[in-house]
C-alpha atoms as a PDB file:
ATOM      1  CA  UNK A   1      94.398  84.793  46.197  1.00  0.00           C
ATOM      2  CA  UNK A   2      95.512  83.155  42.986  1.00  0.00           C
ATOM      3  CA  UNK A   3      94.132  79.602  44.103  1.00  0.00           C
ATOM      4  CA  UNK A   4      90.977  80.995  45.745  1.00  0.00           C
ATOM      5  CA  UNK A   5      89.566  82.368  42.211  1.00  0.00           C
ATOM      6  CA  UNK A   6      90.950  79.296  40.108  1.00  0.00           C
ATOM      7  CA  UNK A   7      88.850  77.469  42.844  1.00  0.00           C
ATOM      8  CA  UNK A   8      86.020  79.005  42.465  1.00  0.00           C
ATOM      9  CA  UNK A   9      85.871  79.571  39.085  1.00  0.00           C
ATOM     10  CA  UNK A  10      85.764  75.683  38.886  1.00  0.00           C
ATOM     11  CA  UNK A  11      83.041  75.537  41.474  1.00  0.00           C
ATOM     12  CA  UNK A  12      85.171  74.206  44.179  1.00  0.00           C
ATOM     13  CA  UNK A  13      85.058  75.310  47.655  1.00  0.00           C
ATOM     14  CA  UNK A  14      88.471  75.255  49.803  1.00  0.00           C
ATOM     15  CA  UNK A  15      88.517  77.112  53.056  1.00  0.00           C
ATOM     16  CA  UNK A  16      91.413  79.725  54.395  1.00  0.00           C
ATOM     17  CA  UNK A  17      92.969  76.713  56.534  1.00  0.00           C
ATOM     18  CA  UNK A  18      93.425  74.723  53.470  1.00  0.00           C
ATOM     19  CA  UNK A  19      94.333  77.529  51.414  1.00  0.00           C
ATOM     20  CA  UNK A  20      96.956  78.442  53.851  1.00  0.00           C
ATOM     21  CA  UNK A  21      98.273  74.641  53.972  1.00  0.00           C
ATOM     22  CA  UNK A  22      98.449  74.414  50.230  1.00  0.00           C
ATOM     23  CA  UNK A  23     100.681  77.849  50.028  1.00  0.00           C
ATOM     24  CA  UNK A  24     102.733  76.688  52.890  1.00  0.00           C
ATOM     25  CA  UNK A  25     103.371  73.549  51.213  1.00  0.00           C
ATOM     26  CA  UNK A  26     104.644  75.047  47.884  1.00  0.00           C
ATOM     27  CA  UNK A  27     107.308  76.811  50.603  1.00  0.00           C
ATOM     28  CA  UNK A  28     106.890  79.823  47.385  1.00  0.00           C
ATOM     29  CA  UNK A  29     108.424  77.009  44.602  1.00  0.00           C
ATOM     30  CA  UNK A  30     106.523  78.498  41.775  1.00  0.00           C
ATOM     31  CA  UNK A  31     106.697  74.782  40.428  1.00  0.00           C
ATOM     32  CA  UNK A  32     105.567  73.480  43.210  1.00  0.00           C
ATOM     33  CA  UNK A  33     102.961  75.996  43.075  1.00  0.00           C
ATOM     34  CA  UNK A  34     101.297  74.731  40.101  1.00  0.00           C
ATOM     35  CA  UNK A  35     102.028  70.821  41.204  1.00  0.00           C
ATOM     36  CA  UNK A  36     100.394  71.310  44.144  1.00  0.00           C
ATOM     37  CA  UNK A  37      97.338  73.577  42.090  1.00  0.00           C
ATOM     38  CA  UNK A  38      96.398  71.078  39.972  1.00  0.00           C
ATOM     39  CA  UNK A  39      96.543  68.127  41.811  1.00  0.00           C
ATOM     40  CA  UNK A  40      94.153  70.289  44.190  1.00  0.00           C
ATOM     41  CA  UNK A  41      91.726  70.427  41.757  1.00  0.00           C
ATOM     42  CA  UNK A  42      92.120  67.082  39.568  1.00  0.00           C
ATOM     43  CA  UNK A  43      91.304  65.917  43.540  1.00  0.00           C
ATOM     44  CA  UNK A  44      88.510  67.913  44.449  1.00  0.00           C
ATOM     45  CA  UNK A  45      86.391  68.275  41.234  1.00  0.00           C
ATOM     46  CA  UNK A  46      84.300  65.070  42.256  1.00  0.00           C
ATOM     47  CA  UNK A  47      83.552  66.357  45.686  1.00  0.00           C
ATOM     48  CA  UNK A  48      83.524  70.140  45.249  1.00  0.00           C
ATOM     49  CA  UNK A  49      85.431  70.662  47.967  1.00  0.00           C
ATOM     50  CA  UNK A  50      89.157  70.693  48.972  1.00  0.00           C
ATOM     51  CA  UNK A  51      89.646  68.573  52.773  1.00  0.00           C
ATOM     52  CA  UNK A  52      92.504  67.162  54.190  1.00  0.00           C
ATOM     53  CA  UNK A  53      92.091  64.139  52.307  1.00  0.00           C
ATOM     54  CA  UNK A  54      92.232  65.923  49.016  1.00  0.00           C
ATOM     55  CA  UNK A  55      95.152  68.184  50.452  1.00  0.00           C
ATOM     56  CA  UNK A  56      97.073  64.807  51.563  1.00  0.00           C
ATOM     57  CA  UNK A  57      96.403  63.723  47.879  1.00  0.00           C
ATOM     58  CA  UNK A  58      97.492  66.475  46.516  1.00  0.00           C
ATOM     59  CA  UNK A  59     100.372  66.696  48.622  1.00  0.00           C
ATOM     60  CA  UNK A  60     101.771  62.946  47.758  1.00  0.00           C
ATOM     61  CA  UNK A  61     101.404  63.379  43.980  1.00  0.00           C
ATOM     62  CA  UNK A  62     102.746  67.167  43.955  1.00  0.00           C
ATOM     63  CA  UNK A  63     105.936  65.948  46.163  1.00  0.00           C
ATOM     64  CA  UNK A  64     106.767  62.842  44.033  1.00  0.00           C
ATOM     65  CA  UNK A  65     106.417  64.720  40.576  1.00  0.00           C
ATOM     66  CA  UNK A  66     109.051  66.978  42.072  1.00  0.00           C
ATOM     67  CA  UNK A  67     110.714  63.851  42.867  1.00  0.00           C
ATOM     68  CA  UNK A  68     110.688  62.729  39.278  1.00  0.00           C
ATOM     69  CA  UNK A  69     110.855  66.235  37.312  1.00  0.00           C
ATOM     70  CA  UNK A  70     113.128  68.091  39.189  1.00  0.00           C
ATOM     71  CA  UNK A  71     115.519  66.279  41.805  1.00  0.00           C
ATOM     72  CA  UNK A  72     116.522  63.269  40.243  1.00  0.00           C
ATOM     73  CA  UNK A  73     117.524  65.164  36.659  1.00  0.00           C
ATOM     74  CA  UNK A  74     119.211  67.996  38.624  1.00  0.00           C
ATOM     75  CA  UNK A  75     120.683  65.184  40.548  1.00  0.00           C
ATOM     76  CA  UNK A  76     121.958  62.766  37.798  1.00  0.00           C
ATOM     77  CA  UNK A  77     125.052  64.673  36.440  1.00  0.00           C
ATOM     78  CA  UNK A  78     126.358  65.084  39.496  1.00  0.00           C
ATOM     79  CA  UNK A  79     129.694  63.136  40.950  1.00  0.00           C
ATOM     80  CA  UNK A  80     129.905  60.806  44.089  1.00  0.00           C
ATOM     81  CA  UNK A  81     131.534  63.700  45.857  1.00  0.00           C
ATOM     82  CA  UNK A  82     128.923  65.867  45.087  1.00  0.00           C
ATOM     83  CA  UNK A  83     126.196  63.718  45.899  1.00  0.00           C
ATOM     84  CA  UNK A  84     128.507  63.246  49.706  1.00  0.00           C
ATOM     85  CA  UNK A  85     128.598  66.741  49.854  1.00  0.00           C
ATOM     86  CA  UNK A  86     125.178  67.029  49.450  1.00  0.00           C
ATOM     87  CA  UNK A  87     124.221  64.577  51.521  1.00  0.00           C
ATOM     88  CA  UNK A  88     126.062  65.805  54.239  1.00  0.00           C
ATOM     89  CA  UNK A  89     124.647  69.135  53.822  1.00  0.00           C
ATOM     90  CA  UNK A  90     121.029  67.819  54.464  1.00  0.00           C
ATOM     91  CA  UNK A  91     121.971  65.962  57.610  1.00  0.00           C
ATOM     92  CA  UNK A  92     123.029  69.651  59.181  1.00  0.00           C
ATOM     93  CA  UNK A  93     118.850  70.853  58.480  1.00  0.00           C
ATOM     94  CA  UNK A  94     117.387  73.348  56.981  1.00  0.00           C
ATOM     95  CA  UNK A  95     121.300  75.721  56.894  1.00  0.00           C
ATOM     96  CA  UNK A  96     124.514  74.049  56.937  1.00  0.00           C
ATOM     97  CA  UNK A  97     127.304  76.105  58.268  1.00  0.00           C
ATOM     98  CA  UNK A  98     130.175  75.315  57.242  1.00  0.00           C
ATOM     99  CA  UNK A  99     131.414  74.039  60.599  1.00  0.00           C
ATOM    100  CA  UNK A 100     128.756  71.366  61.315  1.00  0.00           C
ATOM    101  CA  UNK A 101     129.480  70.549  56.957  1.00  0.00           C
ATOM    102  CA  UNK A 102     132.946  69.714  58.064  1.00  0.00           C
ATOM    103  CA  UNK A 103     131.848  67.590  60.997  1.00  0.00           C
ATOM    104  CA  UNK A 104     129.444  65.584  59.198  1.00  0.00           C
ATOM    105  CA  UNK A 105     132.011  65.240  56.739  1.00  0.00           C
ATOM    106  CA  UNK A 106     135.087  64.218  58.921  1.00  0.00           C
ATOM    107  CA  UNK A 107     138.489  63.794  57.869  1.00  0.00           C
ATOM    108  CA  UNK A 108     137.663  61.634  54.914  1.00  0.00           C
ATOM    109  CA  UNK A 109     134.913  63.906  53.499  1.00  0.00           C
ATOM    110  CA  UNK A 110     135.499  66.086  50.252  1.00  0.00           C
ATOM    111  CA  UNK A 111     136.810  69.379  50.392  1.00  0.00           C
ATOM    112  CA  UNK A 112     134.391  72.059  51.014  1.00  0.00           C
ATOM    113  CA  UNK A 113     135.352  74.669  48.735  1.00  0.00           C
ATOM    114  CA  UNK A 114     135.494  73.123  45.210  1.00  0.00           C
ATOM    115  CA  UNK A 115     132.185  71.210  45.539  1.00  0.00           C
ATOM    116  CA  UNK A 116     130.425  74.292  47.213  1.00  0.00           C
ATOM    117  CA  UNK A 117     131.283  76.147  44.329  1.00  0.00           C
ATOM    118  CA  UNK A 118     129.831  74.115  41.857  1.00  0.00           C
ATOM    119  CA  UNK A 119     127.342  73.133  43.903  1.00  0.00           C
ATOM    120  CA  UNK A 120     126.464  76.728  44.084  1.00  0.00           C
ATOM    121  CA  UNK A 121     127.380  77.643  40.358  1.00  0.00           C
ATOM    122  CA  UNK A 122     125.287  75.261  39.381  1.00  0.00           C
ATOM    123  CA  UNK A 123     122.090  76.591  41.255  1.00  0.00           C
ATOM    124  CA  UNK A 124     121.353  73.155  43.160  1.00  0.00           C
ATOM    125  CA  UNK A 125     122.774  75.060  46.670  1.00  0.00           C
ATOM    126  CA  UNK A 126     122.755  78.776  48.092  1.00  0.00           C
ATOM    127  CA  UNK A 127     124.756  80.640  50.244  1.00  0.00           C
ATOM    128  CA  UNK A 128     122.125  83.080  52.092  1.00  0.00           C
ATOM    129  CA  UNK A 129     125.047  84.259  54.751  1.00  0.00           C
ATOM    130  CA  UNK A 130     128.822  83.987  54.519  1.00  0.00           C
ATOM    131  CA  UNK A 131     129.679  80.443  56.065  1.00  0.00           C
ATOM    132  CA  UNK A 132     126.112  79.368  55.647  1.00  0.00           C
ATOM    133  CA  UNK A 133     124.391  76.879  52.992  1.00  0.00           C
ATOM    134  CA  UNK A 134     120.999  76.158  52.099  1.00  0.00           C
ATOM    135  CA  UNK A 135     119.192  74.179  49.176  1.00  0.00           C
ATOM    136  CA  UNK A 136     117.672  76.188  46.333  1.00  0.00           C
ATOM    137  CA  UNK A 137     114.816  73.839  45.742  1.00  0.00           C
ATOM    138  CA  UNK A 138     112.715  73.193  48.541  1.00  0.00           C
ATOM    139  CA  UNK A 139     112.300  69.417  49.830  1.00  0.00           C
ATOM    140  CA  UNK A 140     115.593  68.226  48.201  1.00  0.00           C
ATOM    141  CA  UNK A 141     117.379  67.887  51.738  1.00  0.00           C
ATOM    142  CA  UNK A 142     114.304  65.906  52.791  1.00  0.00           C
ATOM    143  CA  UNK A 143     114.566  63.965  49.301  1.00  0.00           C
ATOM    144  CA  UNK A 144     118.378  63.325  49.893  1.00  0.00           C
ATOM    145  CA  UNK A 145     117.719  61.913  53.881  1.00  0.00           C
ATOM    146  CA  UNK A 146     115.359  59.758  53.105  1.00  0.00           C
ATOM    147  CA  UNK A 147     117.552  58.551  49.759  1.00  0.00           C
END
């Protein structure tokens, strides 16, 4: 709703499918929220409307902003077992239990408890469900696969 009258207050049109693929993108990062927002509008203003073009746009400069502002200074303190750990932890999807963490960690992998702590201290990880992990910031598993 909050997008729609922004929208039109500016005078730009953007129809429910689009409206629905820019909230789905934000995956409810209120960040991301207003990344993806006004990239949506710096986009559309010359042609009034919001396509997939403009929501492609959008979606590019949104993600690598969050690229830049958030993952690589929440990312930068952090040790080389951390960034293992972490690395690990996206390789498993969307929830790492703490089984497949230990697989894709092997023998030679960190310790899970100490670095899951921090990890989780720290508010870069969350544990939804005992034995279960998950990152707090959306994208950053997709950020660290691709790294």
């Amino acid at each position: 709703m909050y997008y729609e009258q922004v929208f039109e207050s500016l005078g730009i049109k953007m129809s429910d499918e689009m409206l629905d693929k820019a909230a789905a993108l934000t995956r409810g990062f209120p960040y991301l929220m207003q990344l993806v927002g006004y990239y949506l509008t710096h986009y559309a203003q010359m042609k009034g409307v919001v396509d997939e073009t403009i929501m492609a746009k959008a979606e590019k400069s949104a993600l690598g902003d969050l690229e830049d502002n958030v993952f690589r200074p929440v990312l930068a303190p952090l040790s080389d077992n951390d960034r293992v750990f972490l690395k690990a932890m996206a390789q498993c999807g969307d929830t790492a239990t703490i089984a497949a963490l230990q697989l894709e960690l092997g023998n030679d992998g960190p310790a899970i408890q100490p670095y899951r702590k921090r990890l989780i201290d720290s508010g870069v990880i969350e544990s939804p469900r005992r034995g279960e992990l998950v990152f707090a910031v959306p994208y950053l598993s997709d950020y660290l696969r691709k790294e």
